[in-house]
C-alpha atoms as a PDB file:
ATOM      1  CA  UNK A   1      87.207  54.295 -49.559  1.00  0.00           C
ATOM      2  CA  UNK A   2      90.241  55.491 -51.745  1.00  0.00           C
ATOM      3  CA  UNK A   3      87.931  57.935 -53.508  1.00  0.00           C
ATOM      4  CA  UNK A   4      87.498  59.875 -49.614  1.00  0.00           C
ATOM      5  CA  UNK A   5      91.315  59.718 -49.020  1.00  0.00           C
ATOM      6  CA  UNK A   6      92.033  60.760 -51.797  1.00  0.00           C
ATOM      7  CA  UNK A   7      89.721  63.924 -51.549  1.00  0.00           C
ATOM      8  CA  UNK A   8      91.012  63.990 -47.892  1.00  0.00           C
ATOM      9  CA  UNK A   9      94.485  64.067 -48.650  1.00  0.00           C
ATOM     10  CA  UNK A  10      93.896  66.391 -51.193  1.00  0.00           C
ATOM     11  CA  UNK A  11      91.822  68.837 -49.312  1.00  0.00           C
ATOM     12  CA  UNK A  12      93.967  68.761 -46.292  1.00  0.00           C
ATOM     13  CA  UNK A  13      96.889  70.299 -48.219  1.00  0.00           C
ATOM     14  CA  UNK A  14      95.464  73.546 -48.056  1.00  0.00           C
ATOM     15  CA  UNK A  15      92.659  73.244 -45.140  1.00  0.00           C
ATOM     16  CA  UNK A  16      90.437  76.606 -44.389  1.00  0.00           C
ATOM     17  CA  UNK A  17      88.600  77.086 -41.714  1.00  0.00           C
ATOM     18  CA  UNK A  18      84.808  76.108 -42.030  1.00  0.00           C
ATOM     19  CA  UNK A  19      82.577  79.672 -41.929  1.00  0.00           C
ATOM     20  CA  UNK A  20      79.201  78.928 -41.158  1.00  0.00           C
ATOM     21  CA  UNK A  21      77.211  81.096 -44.033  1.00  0.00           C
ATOM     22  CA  UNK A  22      73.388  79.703 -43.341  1.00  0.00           C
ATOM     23  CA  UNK A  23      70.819  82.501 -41.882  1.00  0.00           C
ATOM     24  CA  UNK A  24      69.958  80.857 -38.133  1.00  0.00           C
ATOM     25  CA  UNK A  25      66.038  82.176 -38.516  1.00  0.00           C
ATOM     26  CA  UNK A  26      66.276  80.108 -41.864  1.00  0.00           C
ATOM     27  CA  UNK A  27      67.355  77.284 -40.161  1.00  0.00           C
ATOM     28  CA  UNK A  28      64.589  77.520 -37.472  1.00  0.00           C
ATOM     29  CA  UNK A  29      62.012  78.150 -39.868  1.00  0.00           C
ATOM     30  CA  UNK A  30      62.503  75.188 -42.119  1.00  0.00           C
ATOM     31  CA  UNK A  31      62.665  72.932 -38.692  1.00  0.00           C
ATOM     32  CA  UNK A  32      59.790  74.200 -37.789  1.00  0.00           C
ATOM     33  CA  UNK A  33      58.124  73.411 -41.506  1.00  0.00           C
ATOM     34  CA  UNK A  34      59.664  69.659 -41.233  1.00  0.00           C
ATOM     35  CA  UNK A  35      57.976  69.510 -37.549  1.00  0.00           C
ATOM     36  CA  UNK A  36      54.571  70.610 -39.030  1.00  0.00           C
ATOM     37  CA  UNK A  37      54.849  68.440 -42.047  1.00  0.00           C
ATOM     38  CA  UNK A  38      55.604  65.302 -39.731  1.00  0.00           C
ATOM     39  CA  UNK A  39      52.923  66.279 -37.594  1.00  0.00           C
ATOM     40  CA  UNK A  40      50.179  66.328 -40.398  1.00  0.00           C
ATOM     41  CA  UNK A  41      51.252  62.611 -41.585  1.00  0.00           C
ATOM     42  CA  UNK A  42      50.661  61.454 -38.263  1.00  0.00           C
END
């Protein structure tokens, strides 16, 4: 617990804005990978 306040407090000195960087057809594709994986254990 004091090692995550401590990067809180730290981090929070100077906070930035999250930017979300990830390609949204890369996201869907590897969903749709983990779907058919799950599906051929099944």
């Amino acid at each position: 617990q004091a090692a995550i306040n401590r990067f809180l407090q730290e981090h929070n000195q100077q906070p930035k804005p999250f930017s979300w960087t990830a390609d949204p057809d890369k996201i869907i594709a590897a969903v749709k990978r983990g779907h058919q994986v799950l599906d051929s254990i099944h």
